[in-house]
Protein backbone atom coordinates (compact mmCIF):
# COMPACT_ATOMS: atom_id res chain seq x y z
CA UNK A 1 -37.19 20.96 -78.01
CA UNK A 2 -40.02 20.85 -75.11
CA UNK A 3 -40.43 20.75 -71.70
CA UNK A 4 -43.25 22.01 -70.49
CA UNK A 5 -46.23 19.03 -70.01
CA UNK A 6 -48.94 19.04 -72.41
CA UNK A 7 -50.87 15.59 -72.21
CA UNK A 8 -53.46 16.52 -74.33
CA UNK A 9 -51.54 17.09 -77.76
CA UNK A 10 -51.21 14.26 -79.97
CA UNK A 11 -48.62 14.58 -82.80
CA UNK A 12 -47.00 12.07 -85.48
CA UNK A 13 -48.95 9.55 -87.31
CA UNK A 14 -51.45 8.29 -84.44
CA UNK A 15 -53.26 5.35 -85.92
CA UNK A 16 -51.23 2.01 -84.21
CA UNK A 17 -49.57 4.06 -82.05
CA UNK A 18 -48.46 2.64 -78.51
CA UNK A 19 -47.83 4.77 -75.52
CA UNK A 20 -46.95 3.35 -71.97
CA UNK A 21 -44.70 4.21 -68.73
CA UNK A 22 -41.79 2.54 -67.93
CA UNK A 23 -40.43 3.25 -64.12
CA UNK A 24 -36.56 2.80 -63.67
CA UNK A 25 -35.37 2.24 -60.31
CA UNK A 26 -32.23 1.04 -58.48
CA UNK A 27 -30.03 2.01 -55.65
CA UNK A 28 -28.45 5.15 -55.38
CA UNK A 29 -25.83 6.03 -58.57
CA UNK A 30 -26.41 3.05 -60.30
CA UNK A 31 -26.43 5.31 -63.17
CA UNK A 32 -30.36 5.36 -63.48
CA UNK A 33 -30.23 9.32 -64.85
CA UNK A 34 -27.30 8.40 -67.80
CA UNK A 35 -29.59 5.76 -69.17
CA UNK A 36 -32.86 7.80 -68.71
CA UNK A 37 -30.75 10.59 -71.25
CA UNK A 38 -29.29 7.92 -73.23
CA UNK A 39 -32.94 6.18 -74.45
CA UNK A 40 -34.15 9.32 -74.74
CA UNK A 41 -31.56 10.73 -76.63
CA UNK A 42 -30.46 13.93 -75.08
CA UNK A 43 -29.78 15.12 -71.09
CA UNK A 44 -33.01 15.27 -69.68
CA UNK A 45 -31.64 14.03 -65.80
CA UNK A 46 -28.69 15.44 -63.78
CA UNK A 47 -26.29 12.69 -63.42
CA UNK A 48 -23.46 13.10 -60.93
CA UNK A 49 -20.88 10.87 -59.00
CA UNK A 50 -22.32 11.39 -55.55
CA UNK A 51 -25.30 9.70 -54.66
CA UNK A 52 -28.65 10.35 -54.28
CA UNK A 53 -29.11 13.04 -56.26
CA UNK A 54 -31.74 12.76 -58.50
CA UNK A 55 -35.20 14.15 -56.45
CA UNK A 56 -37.41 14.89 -58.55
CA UNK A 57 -39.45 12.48 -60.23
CA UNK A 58 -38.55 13.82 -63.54
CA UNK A 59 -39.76 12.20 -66.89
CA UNK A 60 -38.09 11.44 -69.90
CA UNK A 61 -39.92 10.97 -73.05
CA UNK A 62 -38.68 8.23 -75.76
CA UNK A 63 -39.85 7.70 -79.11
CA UNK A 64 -38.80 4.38 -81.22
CA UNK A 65 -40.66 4.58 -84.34
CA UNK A 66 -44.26 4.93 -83.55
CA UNK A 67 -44.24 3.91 -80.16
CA UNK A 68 -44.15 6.88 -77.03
CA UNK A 69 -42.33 5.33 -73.90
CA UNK A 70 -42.72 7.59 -70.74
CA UNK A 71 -39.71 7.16 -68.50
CA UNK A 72 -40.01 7.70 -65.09
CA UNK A 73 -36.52 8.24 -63.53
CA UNK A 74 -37.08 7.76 -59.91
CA UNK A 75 -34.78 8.45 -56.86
CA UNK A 76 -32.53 5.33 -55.98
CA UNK A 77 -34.69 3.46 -53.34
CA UNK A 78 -32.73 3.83 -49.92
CA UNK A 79 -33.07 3.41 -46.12
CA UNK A 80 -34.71 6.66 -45.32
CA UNK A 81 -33.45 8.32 -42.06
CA UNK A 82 -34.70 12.13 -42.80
CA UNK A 83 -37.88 13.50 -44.05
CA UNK A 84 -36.27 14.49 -47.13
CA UNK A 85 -35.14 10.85 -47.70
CA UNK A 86 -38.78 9.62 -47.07
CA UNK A 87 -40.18 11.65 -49.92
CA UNK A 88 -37.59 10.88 -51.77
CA UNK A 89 -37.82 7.30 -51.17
CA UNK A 90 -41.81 7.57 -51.74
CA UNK A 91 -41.29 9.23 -54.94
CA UNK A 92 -39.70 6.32 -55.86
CA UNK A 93 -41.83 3.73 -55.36
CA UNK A 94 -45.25 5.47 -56.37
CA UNK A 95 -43.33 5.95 -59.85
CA UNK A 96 -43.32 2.04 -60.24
CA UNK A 97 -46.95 1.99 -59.55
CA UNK A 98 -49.11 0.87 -62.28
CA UNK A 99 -46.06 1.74 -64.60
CA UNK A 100 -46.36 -1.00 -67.88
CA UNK A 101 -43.09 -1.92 -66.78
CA UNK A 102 -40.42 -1.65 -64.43
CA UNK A 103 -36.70 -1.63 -64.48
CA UNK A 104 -34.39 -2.47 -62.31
CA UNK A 105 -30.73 -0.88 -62.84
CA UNK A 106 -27.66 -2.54 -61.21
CA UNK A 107 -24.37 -1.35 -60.96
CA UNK A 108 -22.54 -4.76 -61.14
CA UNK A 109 -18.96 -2.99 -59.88
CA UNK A 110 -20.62 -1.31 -56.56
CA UNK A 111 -23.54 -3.19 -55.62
CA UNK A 112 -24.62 -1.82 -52.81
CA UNK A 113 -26.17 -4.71 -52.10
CA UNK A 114 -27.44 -3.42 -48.35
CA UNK A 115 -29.49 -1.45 -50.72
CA UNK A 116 -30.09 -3.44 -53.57
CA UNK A 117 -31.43 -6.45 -51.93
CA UNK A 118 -33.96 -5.71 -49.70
CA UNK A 119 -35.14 -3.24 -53.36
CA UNK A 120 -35.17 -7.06 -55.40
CA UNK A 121 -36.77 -8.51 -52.56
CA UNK A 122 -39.70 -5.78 -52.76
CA UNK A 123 -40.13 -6.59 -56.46
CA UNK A 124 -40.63 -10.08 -56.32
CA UNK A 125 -44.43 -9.65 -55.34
CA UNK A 126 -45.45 -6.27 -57.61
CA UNK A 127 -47.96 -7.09 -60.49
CA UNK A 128 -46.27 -4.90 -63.31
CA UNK A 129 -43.65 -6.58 -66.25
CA UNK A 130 -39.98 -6.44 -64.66
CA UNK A 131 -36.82 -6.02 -66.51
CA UNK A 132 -33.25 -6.38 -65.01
CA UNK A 133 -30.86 -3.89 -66.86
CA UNK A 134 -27.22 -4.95 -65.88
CA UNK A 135 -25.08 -1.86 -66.27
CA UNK A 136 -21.38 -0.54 -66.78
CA UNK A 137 -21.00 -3.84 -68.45
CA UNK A 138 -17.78 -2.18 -70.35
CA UNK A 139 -15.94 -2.30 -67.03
CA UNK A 140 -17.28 -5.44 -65.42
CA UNK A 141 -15.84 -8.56 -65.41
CA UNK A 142 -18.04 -11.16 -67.13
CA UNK A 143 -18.07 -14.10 -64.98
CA UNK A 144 -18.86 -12.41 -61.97
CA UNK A 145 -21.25 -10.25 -64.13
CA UNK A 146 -22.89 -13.45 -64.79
CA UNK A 147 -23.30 -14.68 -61.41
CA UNK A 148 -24.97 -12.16 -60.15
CA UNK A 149 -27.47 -12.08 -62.86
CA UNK A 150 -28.18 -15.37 -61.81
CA UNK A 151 -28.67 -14.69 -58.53
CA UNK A 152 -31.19 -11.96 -59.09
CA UNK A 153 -32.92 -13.79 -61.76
CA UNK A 154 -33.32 -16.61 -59.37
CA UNK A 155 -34.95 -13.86 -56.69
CA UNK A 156 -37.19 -12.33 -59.14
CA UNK A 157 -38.89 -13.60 -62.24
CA UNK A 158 -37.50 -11.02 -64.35
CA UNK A 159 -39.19 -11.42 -67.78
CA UNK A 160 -35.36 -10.22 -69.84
CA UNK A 161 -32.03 -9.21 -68.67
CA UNK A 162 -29.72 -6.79 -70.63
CA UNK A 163 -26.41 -5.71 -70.01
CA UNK A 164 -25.71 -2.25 -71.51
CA UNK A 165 -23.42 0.39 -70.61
CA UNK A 166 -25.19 3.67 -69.83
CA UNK A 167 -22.50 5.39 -70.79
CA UNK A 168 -21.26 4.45 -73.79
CA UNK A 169 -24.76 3.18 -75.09
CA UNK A 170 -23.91 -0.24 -75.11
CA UNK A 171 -26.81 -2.69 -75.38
CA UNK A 172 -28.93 0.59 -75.30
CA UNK A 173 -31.04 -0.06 -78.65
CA UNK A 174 -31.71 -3.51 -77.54
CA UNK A 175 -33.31 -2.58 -74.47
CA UNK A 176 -35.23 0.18 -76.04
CA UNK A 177 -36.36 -2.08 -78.84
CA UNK A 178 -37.50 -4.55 -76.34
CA UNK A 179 -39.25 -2.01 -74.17
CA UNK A 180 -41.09 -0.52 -77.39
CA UNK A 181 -42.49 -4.40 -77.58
CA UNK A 182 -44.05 -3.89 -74.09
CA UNK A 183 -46.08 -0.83 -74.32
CA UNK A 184 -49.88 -1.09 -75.21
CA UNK A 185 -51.58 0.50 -77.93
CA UNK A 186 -52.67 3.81 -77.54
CA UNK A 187 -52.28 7.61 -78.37
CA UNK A 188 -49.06 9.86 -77.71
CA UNK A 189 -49.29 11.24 -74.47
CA UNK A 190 -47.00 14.12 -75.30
CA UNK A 191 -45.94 16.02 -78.55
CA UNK A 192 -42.98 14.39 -80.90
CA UNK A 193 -40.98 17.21 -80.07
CA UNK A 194 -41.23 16.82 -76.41
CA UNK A 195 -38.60 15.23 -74.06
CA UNK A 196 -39.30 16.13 -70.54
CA UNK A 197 -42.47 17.33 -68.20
CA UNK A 198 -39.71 19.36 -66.20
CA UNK A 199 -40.84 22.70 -66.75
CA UNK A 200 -37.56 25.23 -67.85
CA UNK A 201 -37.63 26.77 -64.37
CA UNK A 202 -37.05 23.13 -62.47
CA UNK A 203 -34.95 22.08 -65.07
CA UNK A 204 -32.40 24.87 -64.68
CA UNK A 205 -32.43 25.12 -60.98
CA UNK A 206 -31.02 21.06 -61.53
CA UNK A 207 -28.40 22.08 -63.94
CA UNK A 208 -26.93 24.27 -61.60
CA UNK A 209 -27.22 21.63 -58.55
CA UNK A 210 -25.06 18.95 -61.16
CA UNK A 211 -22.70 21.82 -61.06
CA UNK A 212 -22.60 22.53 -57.49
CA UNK A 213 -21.62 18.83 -56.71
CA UNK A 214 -19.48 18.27 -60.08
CA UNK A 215 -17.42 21.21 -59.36
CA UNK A 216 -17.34 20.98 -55.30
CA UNK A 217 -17.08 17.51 -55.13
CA UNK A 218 -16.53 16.15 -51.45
CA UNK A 219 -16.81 19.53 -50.24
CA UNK A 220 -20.10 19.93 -50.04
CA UNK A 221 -22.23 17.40 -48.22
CA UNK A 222 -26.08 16.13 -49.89
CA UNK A 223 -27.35 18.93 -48.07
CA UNK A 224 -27.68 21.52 -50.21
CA UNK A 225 -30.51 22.58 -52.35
CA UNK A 226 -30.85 24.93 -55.59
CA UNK A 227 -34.06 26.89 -55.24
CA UNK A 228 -35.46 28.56 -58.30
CA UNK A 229 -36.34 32.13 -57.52
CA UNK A 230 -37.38 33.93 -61.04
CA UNK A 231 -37.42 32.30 -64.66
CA UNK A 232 -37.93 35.45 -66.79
CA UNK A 233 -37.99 35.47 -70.69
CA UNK A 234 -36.98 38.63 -71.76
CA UNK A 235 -38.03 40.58 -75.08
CA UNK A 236 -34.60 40.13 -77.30
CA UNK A 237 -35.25 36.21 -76.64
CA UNK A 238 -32.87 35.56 -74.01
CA UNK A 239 -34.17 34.21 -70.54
CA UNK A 240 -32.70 35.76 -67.32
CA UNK A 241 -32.81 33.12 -64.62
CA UNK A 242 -32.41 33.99 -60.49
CA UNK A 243 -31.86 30.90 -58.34
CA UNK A 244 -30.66 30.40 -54.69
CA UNK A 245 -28.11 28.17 -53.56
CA UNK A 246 -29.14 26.79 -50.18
CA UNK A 247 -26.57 25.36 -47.90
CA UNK A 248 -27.06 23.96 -44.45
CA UNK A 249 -24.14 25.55 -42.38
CA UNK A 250 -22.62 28.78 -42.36
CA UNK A 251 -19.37 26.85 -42.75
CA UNK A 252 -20.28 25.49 -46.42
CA UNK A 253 -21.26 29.25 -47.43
CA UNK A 254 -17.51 30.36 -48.23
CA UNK A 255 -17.09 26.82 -50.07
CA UNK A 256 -19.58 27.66 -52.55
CA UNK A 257 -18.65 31.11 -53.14
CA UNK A 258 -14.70 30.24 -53.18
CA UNK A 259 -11.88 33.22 -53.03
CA UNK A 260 -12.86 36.01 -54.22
CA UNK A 261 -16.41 34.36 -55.76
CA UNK A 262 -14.12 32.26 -57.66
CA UNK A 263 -16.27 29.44 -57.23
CA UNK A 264 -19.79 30.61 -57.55
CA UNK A 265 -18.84 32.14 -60.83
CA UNK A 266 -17.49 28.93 -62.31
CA UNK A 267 -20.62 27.14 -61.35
CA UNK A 268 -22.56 29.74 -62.98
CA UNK A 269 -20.90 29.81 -66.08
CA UNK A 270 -21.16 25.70 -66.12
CA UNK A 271 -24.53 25.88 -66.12
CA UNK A 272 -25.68 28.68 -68.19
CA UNK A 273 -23.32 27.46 -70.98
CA UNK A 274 -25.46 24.29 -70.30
CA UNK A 275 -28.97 25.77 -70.13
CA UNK A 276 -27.97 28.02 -72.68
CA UNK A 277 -27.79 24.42 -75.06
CA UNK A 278 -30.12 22.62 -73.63
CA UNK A 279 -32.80 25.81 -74.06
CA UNK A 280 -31.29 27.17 -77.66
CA UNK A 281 -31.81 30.70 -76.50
CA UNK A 282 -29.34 32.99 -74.55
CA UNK A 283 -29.50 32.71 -70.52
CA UNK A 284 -28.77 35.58 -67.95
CA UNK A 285 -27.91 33.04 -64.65
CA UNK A 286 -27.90 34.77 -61.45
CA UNK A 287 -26.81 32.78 -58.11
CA UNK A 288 -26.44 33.48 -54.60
CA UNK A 289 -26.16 31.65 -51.52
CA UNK A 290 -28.50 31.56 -48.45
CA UNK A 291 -27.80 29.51 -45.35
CA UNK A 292 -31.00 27.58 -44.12
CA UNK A 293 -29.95 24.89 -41.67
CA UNK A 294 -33.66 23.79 -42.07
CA UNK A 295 -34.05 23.89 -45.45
CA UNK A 296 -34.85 19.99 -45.50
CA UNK A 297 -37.80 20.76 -43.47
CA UNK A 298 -39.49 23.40 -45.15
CA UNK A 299 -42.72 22.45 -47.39
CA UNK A 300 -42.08 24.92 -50.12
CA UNK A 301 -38.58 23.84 -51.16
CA UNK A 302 -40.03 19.75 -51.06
CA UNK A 303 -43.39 21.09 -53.58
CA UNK A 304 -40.53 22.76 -55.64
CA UNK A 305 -38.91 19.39 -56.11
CA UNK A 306 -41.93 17.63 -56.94
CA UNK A 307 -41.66 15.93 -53.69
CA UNK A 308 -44.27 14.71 -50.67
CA UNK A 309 -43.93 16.60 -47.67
CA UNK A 310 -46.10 14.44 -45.66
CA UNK A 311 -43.99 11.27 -46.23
């Protein structure tokens, strides 16, 4: 497996190829990360119950026979009140730009519709193909399922509508047959063997942040960021990896490190059994916590996330 970005390799069989970019958006935890890892076929997005918590405009590359779709898995689209949020939020949107098509993920059971309404209102107008992608259709009810399929349909002219369960993969191969159909001819983009342009370092630092709100739950507010610090490979092939947990308050410092370092060492051994997998090679993880109640401001830790300080 691959991570790093290499957009000038060109692998498989390349005469009728297609390649194209697909942008999936929705509001926060409507589960936009599981279905990124599900079409592509293995966890290239943290996923966690709390939302908001993808950043990073991270890519997922799918392959359906000879056809390269480029997933762009986009922050859920929100009412931005901090600087953070407005990068966040602008990372969003200039991932559906110019993307061969777009889709738009809705949790039928929370709808969030303060969110998602004003988001389906937006898309009404853009140029590019849309798609509405029902999910968690094996817990919805199917009437009111439906409904509101109708009701969106009737806001947007949505070209197909699936309902799939990201997490089972129901209705998955459907909807990544269909999206196959939509991308243009054209050469790979990025090797066969690559799934993500996360590099390793970015990618780990999210592994252990899915930790760090899997583990802590509601104990730890949004604010808290995992910074990478060193990502060094090591000459018996293992990879020792630094990173920083940032918290906000000097309150939330003990909660991460839990009695005794109880807790920081559970999170660390979460995610370097995890890295460990996801990189096939053995991983050294070292964490420690910092307290930065400005963290959200500082330039360096946005550029790390891939995000626009500016916005």
């Amino acid at each position: 497996m691959r991570l790093t970005e290499n957009t000038n390799s060109q692998s498989g069989p390349q005469t009728d190829t297609q390649c194209g970019v697909v942008a999936v958006i929705g509001a926060p935890n409507a589960g936009k990360s599981t279905l990124v890892n599900n079409l592509v076929g293995q966890k290239v997005a943290i996923t966690s119950a709390k939302a908001q918590t993808t950043r990073a405009r991270l890519m997922g590359i799918a392959l359906h026979d000879t056809v390269q779709i480029i997933l762009v898995d986009t922050p859920g689209i929100f009412a931005p009140k901090r600087r953070l949020d407005r990068a966040m939020v602008s990372a969003a949107w200039e991932g559906a730009e110019q993307a061969d098509a777009i889709v738009l993920l809705v949790d039928p059971l929370k709808q969030r519709r303060h969110e998602m309404i004003p988001l389906v209102e937006a898309l009404a107008n853009r140029p590019e193909r849309k798609i509405l992608v029902l999910n968690k259709v094996d817990k919805a009810v199917k009437e009111p399922l439906l409904a509101l399929a109708e009701e969106l349909t009737n806001m947007v002219p949505f070209e197909e509508v699936f309902f799939v369960s990201a997490l089972t993969g129901d209705g998955i191969p459907e909807l990544k047959d269909h999206l196959a159909g939509l991308m243009p001819k054209g050469i790979w983009h990025y090797p066969e063997d690559q799934v993500s342009d996360a590099s390793e370092r970015l990618l780990a630092a999210e592994i252990t942040r899915e930790q760090l709100y899997k583990q802590l739950h509601e104990e730890l507010p949004y604010d808290s960021a995992v910074r990478p610090e060193s990502y060094t490979q090591k000459k018996d092939g293992s990879v020792e990896v630094r990173q920083q947990i940032v918290v906000g308050r000097d309150s939330q410092k003990p909660i991460v490190l839990g009695k005794g370092g109880s807790m920081i060492k559970s999170i660390g051994e979460a995610a370097r059994k995890e890295l460990s997998e996801v990189l096939g090679q053995k991983v050294h993880l070292f964490l420690h916590v910092k307290v930065d109640e400005n963290w959200a401001d500082d330039k360096e830790i946005f550029e790390e996330m891939g995000l626009d300080f500016g916005k």
